[in-house]
PDB file of N, CA and C in Angstrom:
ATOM      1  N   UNK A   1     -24.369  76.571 -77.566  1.00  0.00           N
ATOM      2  CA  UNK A   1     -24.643  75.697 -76.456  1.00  0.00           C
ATOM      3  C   UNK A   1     -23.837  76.096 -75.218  1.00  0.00           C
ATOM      4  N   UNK A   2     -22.569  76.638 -75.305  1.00  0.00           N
ATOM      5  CA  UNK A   2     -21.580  77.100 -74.283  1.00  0.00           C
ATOM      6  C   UNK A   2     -21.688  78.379 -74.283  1.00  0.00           C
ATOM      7  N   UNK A   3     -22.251  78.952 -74.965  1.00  0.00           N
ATOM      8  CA  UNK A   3     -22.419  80.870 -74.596  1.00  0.00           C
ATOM      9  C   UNK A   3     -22.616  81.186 -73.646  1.00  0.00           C
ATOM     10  N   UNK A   4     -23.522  80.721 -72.672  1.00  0.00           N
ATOM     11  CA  UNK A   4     -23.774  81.533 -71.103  1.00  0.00           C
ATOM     12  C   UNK A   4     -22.819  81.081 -70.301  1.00  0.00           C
ATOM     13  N   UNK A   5     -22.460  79.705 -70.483  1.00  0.00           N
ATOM     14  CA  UNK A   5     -21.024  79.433 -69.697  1.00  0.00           C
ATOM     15  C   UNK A   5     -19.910  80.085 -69.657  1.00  0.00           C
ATOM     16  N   UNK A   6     -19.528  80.427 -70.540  1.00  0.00           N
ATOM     17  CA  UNK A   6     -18.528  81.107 -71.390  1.00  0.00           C
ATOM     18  C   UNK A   6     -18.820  82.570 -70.697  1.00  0.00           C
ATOM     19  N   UNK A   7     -19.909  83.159 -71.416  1.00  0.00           N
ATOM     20  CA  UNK A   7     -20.629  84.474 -70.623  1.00  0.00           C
ATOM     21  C   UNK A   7     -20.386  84.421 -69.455  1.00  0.00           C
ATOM     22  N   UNK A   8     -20.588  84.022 -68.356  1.00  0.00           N
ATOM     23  CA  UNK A   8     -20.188  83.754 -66.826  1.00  0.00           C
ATOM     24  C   UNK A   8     -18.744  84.172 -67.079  1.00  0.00           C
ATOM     25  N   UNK A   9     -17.972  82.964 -67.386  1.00  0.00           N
ATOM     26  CA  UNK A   9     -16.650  82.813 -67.262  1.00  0.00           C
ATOM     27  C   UNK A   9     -16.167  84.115 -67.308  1.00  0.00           C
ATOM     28  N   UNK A  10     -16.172  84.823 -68.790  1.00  0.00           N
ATOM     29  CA  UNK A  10     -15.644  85.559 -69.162  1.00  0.00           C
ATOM     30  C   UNK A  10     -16.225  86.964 -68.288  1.00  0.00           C
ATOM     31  N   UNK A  11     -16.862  86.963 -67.797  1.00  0.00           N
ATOM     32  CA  UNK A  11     -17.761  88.341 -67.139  1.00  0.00           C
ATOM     33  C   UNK A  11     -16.537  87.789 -65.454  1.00  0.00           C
ATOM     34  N   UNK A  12     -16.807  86.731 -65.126  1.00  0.00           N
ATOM     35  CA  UNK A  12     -16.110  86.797 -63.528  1.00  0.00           C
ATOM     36  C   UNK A  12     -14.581  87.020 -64.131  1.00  0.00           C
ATOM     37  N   UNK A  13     -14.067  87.081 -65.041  1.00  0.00           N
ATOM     38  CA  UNK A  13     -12.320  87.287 -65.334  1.00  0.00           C
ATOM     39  C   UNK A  13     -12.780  89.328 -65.970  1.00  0.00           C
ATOM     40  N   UNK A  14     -13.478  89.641 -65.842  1.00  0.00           N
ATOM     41  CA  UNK A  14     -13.608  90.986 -65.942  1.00  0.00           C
ATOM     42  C   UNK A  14     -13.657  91.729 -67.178  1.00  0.00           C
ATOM     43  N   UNK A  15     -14.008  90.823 -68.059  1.00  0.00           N
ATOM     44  CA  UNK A  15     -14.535  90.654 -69.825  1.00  0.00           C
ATOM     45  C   UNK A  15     -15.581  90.755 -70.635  1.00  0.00           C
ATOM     46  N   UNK A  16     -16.368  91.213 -69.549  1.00  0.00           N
ATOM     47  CA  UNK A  16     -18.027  91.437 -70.357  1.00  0.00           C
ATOM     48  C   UNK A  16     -17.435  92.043 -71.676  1.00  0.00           C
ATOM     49  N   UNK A  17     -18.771  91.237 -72.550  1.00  0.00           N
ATOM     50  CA  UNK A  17     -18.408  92.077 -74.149  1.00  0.00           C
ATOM     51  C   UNK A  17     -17.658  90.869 -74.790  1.00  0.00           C
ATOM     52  N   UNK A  18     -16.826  90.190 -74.602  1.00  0.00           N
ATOM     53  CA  UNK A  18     -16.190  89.506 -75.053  1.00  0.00           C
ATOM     54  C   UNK A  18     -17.267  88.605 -75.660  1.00  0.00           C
ATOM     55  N   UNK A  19     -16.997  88.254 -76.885  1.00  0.00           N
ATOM     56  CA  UNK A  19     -17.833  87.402 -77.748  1.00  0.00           C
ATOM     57  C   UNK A  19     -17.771  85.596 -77.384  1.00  0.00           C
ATOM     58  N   UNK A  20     -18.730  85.260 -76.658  1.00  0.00           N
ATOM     59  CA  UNK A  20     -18.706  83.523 -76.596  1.00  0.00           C
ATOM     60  C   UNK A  20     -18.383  82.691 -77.792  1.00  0.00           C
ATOM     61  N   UNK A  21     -19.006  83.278 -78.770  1.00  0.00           N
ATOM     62  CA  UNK A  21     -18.685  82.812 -80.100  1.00  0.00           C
ATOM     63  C   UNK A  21     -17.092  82.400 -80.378  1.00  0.00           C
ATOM     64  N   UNK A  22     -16.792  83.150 -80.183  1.00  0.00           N
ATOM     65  CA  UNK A  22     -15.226  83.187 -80.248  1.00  0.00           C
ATOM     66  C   UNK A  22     -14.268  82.499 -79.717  1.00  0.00           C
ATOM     67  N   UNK A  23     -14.865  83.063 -78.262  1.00  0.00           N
ATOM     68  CA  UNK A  23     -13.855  81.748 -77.260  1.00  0.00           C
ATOM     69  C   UNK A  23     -13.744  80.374 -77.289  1.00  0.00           C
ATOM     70  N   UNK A  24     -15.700  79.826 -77.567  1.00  0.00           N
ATOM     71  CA  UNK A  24     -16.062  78.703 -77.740  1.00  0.00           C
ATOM     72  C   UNK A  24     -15.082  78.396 -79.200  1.00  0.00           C
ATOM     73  N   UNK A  25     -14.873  78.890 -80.129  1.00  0.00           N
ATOM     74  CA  UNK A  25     -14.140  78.552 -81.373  1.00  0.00           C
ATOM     75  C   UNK A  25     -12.995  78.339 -80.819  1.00  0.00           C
ATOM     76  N   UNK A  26     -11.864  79.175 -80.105  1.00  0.00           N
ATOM     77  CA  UNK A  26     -10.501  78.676 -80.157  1.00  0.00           C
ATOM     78  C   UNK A  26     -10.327  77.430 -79.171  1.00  0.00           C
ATOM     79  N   UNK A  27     -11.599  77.462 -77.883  1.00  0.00           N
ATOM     80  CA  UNK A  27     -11.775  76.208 -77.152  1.00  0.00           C
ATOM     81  C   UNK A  27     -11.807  75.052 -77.871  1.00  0.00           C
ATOM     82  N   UNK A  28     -12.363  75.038 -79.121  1.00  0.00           N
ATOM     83  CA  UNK A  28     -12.744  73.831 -79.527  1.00  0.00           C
ATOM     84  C   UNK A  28     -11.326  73.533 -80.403  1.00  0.00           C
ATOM     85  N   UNK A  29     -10.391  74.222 -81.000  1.00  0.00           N
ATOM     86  CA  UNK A  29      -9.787  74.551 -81.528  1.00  0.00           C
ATOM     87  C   UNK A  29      -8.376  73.552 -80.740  1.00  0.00           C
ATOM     88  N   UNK A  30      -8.482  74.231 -79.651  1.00  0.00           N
ATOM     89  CA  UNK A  30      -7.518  73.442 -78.317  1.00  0.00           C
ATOM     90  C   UNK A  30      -8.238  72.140 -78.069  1.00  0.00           C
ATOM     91  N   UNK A  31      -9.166  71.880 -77.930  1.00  0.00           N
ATOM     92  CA  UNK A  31      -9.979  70.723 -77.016  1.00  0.00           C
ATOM     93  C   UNK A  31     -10.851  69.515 -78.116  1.00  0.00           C
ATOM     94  N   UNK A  32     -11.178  70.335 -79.040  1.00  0.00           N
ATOM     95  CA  UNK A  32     -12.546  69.818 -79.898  1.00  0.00           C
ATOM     96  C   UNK A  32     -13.483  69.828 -79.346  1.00  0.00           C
ATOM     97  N   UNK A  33     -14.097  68.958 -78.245  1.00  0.00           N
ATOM     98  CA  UNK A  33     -15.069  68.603 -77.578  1.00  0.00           C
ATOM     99  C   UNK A  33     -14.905  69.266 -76.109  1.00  0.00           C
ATOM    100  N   UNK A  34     -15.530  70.233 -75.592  1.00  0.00           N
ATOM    101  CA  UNK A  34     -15.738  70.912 -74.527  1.00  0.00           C
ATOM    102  C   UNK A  34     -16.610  69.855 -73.316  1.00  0.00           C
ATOM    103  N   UNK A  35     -17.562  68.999 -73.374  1.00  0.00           N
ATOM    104  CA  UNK A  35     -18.585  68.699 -72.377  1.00  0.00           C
ATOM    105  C   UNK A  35     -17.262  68.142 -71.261  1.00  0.00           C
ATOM    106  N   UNK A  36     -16.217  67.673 -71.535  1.00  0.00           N
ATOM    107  CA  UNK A  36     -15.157  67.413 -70.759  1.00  0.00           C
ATOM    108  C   UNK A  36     -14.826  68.038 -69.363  1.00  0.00           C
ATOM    109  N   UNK A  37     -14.954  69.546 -69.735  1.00  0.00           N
ATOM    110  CA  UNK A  37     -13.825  69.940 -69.371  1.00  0.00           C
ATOM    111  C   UNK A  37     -14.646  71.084 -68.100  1.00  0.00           C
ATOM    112  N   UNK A  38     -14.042  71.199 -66.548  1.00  0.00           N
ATOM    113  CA  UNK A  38     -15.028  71.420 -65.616  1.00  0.00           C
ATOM    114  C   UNK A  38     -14.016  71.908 -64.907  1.00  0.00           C
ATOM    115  N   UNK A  39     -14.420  72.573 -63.663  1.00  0.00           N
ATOM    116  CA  UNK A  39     -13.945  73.799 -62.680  1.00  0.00           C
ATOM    117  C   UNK A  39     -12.713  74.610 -63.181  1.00  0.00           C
ATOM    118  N   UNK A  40     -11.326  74.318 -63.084  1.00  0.00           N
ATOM    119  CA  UNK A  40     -10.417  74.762 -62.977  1.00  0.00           C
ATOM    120  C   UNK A  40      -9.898  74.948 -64.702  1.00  0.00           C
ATOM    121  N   UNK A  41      -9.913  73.624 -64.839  1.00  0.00           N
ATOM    122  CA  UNK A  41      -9.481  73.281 -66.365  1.00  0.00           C
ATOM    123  C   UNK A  41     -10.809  74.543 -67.601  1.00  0.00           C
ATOM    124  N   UNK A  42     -12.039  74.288 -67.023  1.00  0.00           N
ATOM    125  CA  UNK A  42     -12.785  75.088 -68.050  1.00  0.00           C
ATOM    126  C   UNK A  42     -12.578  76.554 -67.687  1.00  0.00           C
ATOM    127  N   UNK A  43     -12.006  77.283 -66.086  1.00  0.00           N
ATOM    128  CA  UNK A  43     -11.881  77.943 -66.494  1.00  0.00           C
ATOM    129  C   UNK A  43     -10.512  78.866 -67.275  1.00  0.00           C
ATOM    130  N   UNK A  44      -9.459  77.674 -67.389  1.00  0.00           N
ATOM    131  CA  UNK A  44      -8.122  78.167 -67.648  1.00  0.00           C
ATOM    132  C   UNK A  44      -8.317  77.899 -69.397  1.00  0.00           C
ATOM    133  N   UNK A  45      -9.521  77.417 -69.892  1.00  0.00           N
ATOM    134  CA  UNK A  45      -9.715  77.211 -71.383  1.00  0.00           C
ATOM    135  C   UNK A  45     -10.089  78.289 -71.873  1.00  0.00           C
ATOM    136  N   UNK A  46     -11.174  79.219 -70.737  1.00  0.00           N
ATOM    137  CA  UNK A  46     -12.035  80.051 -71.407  1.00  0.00           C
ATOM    138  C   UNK A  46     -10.415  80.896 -71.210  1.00  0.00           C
ATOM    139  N   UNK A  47      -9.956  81.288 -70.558  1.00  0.00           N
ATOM    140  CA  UNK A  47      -8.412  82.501 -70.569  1.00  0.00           C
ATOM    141  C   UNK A  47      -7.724  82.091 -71.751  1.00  0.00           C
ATOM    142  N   UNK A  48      -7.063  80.853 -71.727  1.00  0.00           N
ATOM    143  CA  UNK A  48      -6.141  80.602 -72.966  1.00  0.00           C
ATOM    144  C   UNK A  48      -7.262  80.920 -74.128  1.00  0.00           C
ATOM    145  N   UNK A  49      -8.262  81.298 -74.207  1.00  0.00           N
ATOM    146  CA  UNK A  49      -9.461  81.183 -75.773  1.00  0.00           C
ATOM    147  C   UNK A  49      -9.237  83.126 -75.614  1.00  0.00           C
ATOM    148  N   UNK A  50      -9.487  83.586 -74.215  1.00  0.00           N
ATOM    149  CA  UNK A  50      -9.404  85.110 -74.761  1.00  0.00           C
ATOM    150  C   UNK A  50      -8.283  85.483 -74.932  1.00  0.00           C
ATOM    151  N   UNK A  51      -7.141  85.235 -74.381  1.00  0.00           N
ATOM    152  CA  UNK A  51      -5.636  85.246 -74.840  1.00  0.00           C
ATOM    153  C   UNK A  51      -5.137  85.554 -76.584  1.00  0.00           C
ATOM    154  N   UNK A  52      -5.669  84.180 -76.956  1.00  0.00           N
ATOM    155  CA  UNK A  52      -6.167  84.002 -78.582  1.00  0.00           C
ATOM    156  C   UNK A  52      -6.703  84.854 -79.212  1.00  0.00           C
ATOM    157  N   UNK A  53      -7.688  84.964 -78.580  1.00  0.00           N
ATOM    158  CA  UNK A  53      -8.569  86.027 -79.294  1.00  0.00           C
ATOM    159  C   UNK A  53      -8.247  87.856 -79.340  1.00  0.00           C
ATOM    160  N   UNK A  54      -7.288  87.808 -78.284  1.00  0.00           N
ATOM    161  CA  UNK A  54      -6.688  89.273 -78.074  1.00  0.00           C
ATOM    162  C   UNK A  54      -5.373  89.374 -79.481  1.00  0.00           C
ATOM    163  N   UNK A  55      -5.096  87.999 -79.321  1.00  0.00           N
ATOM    164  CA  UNK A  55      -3.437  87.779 -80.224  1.00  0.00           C
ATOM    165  C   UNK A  55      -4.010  87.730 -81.396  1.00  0.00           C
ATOM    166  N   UNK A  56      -5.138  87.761 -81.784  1.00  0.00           N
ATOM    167  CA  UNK A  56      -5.744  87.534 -83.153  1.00  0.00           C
ATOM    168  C   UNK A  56      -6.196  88.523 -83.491  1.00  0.00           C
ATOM    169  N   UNK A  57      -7.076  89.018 -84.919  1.00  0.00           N
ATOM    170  CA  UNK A  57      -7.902  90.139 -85.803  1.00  0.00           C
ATOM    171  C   UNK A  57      -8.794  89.637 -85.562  1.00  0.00           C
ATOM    172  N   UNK A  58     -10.052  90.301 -85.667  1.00  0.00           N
ATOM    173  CA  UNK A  58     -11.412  90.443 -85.613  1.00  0.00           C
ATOM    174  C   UNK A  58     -12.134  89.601 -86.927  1.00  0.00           C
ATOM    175  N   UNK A  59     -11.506  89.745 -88.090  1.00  0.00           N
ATOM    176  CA  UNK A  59     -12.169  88.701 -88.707  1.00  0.00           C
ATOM    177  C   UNK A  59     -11.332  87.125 -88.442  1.00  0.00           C
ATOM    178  N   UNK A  60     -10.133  87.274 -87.894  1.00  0.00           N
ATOM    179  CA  UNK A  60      -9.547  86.142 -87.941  1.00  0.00           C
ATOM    180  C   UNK A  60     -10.124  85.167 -86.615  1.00  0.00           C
ATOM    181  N   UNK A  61     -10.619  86.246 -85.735  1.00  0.00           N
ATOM    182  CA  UNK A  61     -11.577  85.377 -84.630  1.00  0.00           C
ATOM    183  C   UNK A  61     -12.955  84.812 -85.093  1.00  0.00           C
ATOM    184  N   UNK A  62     -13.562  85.773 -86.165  1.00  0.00           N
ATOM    185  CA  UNK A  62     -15.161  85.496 -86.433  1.00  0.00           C
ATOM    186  C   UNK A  62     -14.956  84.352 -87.789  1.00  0.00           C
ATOM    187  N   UNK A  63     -13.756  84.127 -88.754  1.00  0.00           N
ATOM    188  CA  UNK A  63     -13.514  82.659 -89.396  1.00  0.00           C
ATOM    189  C   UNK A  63     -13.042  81.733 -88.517  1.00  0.00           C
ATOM    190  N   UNK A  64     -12.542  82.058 -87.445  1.00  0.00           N
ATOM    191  CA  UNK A  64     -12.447  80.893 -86.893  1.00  0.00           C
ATOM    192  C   UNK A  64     -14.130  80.305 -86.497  1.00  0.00           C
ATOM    193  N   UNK A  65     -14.933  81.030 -85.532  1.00  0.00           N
ATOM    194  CA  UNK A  65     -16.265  80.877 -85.089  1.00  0.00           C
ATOM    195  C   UNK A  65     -16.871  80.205 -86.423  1.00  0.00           C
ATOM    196  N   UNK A  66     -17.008  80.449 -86.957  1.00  0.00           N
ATOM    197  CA  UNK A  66     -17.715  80.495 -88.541  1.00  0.00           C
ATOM    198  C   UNK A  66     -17.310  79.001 -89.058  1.00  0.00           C
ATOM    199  N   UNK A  67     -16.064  78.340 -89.052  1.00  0.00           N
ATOM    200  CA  UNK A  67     -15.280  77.281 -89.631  1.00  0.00           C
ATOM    201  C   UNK A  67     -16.001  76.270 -88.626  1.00  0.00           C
ATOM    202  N   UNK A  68     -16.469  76.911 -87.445  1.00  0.00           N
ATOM    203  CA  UNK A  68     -17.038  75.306 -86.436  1.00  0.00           C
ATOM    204  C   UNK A  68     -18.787  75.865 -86.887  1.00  0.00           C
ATOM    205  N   UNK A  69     -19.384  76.319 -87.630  1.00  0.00           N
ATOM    206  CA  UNK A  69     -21.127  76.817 -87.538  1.00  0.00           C
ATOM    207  C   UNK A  69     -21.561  77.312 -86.152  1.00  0.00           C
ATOM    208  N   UNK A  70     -20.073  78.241 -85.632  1.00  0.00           N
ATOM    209  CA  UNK A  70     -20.865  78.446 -84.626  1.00  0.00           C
ATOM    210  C   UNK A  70     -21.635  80.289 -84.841  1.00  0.00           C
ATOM    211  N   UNK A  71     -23.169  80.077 -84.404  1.00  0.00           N
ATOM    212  CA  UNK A  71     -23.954  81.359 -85.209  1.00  0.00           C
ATOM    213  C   UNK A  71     -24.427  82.223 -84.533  1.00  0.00           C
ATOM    214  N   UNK A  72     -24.416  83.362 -84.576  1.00  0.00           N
ATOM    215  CA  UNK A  72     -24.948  84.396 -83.618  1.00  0.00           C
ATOM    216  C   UNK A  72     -26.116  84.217 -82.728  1.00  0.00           C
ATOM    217  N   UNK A  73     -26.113  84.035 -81.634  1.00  0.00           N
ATOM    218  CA  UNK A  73     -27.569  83.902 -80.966  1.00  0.00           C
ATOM    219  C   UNK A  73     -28.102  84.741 -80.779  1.00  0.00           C
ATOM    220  N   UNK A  74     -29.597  84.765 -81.307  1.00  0.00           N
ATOM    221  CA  UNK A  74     -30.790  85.316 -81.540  1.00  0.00           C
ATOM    222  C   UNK A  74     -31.672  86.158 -80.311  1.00  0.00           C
TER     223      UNK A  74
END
């Protein structure tokens, strides 16, 4: 539901490639509920989520994604 947001975000901080999946996981992780959270604040969530995701392993980012059902889009 937050992938293209996220996608934006992460593409204007100079991150294309970076998996939404992911970010959206440690966001929710920090926040639970995202519909909250807007200009400044969403975009200092999506940084602290790739931060995470840099400080983390590759499967340890995709169980996190995985632990909320969040699923590859099609």
């Amino acid at each position: 539901m937050y992938s293209k947001l996220i996608r934006e975000t992460v593409a204007k901080m100079g991150r294309i490639g970076a998996n939404p999946r992911h970010a959206e996981a440690w966001m929710r992780l920090e926040y639970g509920t995202l519909d909250h959270l807007g200009g400044p604040t969403w975009d200092r969530a999506v940084r602290e989520a790739i931060a995470c995701m840099d400080a983390s392993t590759a499967d340890d980012n995709e169980n996190l994604a995985k632990s909320y059902c969040l699923k590859e889009s099609k």
